[in-house]
C-alpha atoms as a PDB file:
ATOM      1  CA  UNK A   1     -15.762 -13.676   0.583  1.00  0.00           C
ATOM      2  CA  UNK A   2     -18.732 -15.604  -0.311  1.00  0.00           C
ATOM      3  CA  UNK A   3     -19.193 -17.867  -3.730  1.00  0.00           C
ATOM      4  CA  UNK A   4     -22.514 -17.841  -5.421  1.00  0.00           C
ATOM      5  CA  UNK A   5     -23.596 -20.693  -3.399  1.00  0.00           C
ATOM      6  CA  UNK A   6     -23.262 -18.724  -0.392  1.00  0.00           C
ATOM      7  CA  UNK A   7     -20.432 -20.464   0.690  1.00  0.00           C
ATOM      8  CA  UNK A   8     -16.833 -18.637   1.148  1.00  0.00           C
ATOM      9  CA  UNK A   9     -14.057 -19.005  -1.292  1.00  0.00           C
ATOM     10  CA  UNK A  10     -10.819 -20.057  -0.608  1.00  0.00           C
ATOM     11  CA  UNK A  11      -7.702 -17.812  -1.293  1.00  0.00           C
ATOM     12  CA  UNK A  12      -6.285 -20.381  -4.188  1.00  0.00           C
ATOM     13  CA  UNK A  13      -2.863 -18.913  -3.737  1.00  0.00           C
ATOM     14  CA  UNK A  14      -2.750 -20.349  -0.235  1.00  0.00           C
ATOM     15  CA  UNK A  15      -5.406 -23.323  -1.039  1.00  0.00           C
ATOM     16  CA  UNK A  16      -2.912 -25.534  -2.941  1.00  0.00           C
ATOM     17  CA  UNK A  17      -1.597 -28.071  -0.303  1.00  0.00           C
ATOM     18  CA  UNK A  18       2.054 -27.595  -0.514  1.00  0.00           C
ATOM     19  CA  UNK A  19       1.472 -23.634  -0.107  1.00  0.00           C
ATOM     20  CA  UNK A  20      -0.796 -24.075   2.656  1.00  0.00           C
ATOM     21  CA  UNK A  21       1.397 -26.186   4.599  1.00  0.00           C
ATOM     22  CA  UNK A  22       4.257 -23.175   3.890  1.00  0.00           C
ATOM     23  CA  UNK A  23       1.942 -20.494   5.163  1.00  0.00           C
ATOM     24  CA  UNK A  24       0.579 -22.363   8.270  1.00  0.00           C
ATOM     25  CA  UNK A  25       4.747 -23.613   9.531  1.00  0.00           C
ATOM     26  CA  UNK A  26       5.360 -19.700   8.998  1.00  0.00           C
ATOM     27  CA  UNK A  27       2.485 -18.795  11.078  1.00  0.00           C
ATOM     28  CA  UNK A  28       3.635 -20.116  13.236  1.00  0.00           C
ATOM     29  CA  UNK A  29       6.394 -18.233  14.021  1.00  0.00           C
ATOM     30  CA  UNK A  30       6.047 -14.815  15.914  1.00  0.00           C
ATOM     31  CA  UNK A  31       5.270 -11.719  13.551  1.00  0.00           C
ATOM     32  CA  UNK A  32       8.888 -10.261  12.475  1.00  0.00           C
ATOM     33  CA  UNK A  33      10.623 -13.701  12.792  1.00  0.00           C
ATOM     34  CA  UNK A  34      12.049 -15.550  10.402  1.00  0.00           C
ATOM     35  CA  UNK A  35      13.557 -19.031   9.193  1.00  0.00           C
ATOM     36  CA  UNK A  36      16.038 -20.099   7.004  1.00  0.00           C
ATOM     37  CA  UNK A  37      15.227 -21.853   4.005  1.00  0.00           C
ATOM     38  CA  UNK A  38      16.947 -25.148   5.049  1.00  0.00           C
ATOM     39  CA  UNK A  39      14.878 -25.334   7.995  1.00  0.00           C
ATOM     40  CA  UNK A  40      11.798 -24.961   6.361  1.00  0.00           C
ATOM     41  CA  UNK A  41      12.842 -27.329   3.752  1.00  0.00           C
ATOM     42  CA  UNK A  42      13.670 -29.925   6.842  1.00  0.00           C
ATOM     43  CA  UNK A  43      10.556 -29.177   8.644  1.00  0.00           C
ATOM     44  CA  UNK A  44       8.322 -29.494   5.668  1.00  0.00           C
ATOM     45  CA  UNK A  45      10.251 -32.264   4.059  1.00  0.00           C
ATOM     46  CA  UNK A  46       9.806 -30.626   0.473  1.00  0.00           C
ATOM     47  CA  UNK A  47      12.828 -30.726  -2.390  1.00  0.00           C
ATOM     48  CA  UNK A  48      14.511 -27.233  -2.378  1.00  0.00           C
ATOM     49  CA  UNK A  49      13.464 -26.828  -6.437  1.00  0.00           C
ATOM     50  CA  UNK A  50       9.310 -27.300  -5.321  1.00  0.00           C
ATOM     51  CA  UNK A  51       9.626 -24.741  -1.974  1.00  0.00           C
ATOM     52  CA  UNK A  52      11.496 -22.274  -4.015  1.00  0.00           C
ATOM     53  CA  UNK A  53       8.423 -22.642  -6.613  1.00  0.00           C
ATOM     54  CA  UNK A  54       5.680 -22.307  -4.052  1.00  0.00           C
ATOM     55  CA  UNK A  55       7.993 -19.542  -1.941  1.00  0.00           C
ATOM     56  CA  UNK A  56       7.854 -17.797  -5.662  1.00  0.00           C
ATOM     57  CA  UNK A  57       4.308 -17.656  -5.706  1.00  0.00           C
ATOM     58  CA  UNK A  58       3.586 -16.664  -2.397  1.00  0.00           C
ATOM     59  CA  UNK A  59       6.218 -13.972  -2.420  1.00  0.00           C
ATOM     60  CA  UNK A  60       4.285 -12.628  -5.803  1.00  0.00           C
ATOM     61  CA  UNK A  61       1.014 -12.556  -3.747  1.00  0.00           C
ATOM     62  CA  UNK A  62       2.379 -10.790  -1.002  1.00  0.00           C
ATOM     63  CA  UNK A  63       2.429 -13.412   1.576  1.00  0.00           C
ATOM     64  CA  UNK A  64       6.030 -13.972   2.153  1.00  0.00           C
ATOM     65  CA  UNK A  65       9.087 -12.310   2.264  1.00  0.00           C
ATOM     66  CA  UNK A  66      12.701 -13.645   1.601  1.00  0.00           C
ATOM     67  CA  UNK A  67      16.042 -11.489   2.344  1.00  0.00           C
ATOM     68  CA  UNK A  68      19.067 -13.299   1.328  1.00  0.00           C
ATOM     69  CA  UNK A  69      22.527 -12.532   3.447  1.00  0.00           C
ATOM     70  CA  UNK A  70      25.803 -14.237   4.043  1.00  0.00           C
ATOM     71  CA  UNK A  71      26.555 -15.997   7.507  1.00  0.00           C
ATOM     72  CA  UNK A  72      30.552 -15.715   7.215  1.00  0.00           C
ATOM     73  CA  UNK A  73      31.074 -16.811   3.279  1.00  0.00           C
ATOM     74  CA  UNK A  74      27.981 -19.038   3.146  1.00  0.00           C
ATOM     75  CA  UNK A  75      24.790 -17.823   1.896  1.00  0.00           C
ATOM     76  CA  UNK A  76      21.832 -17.432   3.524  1.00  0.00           C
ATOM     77  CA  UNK A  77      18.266 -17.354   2.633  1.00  0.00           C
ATOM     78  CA  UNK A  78      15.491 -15.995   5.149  1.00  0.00           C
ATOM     79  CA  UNK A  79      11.581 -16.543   4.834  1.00  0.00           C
ATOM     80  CA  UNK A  80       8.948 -14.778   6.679  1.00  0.00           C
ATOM     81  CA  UNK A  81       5.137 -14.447   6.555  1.00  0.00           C
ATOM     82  CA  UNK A  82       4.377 -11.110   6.125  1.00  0.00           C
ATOM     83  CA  UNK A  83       1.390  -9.050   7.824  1.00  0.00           C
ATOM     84  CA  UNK A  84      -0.307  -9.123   4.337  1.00  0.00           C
ATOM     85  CA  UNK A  85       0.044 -12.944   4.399  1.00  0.00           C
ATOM     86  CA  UNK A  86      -0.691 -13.347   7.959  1.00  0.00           C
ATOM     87  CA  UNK A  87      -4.162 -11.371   7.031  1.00  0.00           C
ATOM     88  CA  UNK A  88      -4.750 -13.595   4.207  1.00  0.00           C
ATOM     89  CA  UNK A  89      -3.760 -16.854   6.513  1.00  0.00           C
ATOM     90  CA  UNK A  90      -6.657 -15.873   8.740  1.00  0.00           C
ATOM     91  CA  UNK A  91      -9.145 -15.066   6.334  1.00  0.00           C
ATOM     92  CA  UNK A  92      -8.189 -18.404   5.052  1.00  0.00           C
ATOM     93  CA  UNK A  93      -9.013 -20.359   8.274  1.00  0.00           C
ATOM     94  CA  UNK A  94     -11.900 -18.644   8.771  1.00  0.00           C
ATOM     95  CA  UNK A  95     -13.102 -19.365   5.496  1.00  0.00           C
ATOM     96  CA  UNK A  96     -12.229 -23.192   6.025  1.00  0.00           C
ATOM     97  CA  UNK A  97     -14.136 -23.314   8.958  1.00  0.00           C
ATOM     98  CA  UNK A  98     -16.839 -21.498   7.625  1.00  0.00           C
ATOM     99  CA  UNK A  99     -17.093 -24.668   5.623  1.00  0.00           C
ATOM    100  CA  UNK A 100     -16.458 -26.933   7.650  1.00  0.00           C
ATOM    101  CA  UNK A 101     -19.369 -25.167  10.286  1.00  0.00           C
ATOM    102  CA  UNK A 102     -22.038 -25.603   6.515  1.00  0.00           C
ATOM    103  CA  UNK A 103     -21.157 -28.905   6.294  1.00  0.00           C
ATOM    104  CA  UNK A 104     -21.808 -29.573   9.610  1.00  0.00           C
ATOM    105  CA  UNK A 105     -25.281 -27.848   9.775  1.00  0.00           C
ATOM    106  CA  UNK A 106     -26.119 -28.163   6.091  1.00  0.00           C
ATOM    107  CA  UNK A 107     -26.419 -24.916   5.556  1.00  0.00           C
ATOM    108  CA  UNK A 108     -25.434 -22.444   3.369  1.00  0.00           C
ATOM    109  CA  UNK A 109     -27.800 -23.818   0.498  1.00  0.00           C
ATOM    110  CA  UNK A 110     -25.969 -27.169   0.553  1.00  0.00           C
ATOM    111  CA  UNK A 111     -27.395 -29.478  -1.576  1.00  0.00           C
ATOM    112  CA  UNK A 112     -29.382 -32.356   0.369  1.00  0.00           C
ATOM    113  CA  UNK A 113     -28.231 -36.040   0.360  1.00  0.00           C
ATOM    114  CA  UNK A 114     -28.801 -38.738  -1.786  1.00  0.00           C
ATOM    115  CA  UNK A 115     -31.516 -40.956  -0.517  1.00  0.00           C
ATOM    116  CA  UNK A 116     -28.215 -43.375   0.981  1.00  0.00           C
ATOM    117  CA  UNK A 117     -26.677 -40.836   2.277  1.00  0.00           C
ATOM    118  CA  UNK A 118     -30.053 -39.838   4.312  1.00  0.00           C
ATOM    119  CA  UNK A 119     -30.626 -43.708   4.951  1.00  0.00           C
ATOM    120  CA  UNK A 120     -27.458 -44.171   6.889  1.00  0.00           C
ATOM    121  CA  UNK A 121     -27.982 -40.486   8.752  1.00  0.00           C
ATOM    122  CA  UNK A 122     -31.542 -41.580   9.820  1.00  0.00           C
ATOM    123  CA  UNK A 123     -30.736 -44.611  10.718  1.00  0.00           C
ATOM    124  CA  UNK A 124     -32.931 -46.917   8.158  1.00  0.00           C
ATOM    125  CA  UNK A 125     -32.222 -48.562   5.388  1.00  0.00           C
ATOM    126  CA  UNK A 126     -28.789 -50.797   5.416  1.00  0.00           C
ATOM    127  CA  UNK A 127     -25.883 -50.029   4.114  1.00  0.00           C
ATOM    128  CA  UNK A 128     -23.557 -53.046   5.395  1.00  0.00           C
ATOM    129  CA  UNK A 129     -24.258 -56.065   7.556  1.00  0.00           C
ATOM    130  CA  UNK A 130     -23.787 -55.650  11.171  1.00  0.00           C
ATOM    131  CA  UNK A 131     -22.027 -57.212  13.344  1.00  0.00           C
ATOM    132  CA  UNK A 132     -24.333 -59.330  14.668  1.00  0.00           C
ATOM    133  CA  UNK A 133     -24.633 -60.427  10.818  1.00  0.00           C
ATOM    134  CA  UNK A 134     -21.438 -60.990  10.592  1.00  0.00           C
ATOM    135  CA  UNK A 135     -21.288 -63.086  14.111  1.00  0.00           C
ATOM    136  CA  UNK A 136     -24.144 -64.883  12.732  1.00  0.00           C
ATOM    137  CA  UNK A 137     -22.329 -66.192   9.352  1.00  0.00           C
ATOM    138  CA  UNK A 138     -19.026 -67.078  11.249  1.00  0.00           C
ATOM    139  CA  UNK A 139     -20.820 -68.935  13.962  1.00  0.00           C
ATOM    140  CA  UNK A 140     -23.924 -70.553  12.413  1.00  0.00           C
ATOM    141  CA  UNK A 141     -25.584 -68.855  15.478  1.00  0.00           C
ATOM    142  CA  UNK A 142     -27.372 -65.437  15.720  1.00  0.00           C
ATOM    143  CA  UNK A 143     -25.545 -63.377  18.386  1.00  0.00           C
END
């Protein structure tokens, strides 16, 4: 789960942003449920050609399942998240915030900053005027 840097990949299959945003509206519904494909199309605002291609992709990893039907004469598509995609889902937000927690701590082997970067953590060093800069040039008078 972890990249040579120590810090944990990301399932790529799930990482792309339209796929991700597919998994996590599916997660949300309860294990065993499913949507139609209309509604996820309407709920994610995607073009029917791009969610079939990212449903296509998911549904080769595993992740989702589709079972097409007929409601009277009218076709019907159905999309779930599956348990193996559910799995995956979760290992996915775990990784994320596994990142997220590095970034925050700078661990994890992350690289230190740049000497600006460390100037506007620390505090020295300036980076923009301040306000009372600012208040100073619009005013002709220091703040």
């Amino acid at each position: 789960m972890t990249a040579g840097g120590g810090f944990p990949e990301l399932d790529p299959v799930i990482h792309a942003q339209a796929r991700l945003r597919v998994v996590t509206a599916l997660s949300t519904l309860p294990e065993g449920d499913e949507i139609t494909f209309p509604a996820l199309r309407d709920i994610l605002g995607m073009t029917a050609g791009n969610l079939s291609v990212h449903l296509s992709k998911l549904e080769g990893a595993g992740y989702v399942s589709t079972s097409k039907t007929h409601r009277g004469r009218t076709p019907v598509t159905y999309v779930a998240l599956t348990r193996r995609g559910r799995l995956a889902f979760d290992d996915y937000t775990t990784a994320i915030r596994a990142l997220l927690d590095a970034a925050g701590t700078g661990a994890a082997g992350a690289a230190s900053p740049g000497p600006a970067a460390a100037s506007r953590i620390s505090g020295t060093g300036r980076t923009s005027p301040s306000s009372a800069d600012t208040d100073a040039e619009e005013t002709g008078h220091p703040s």
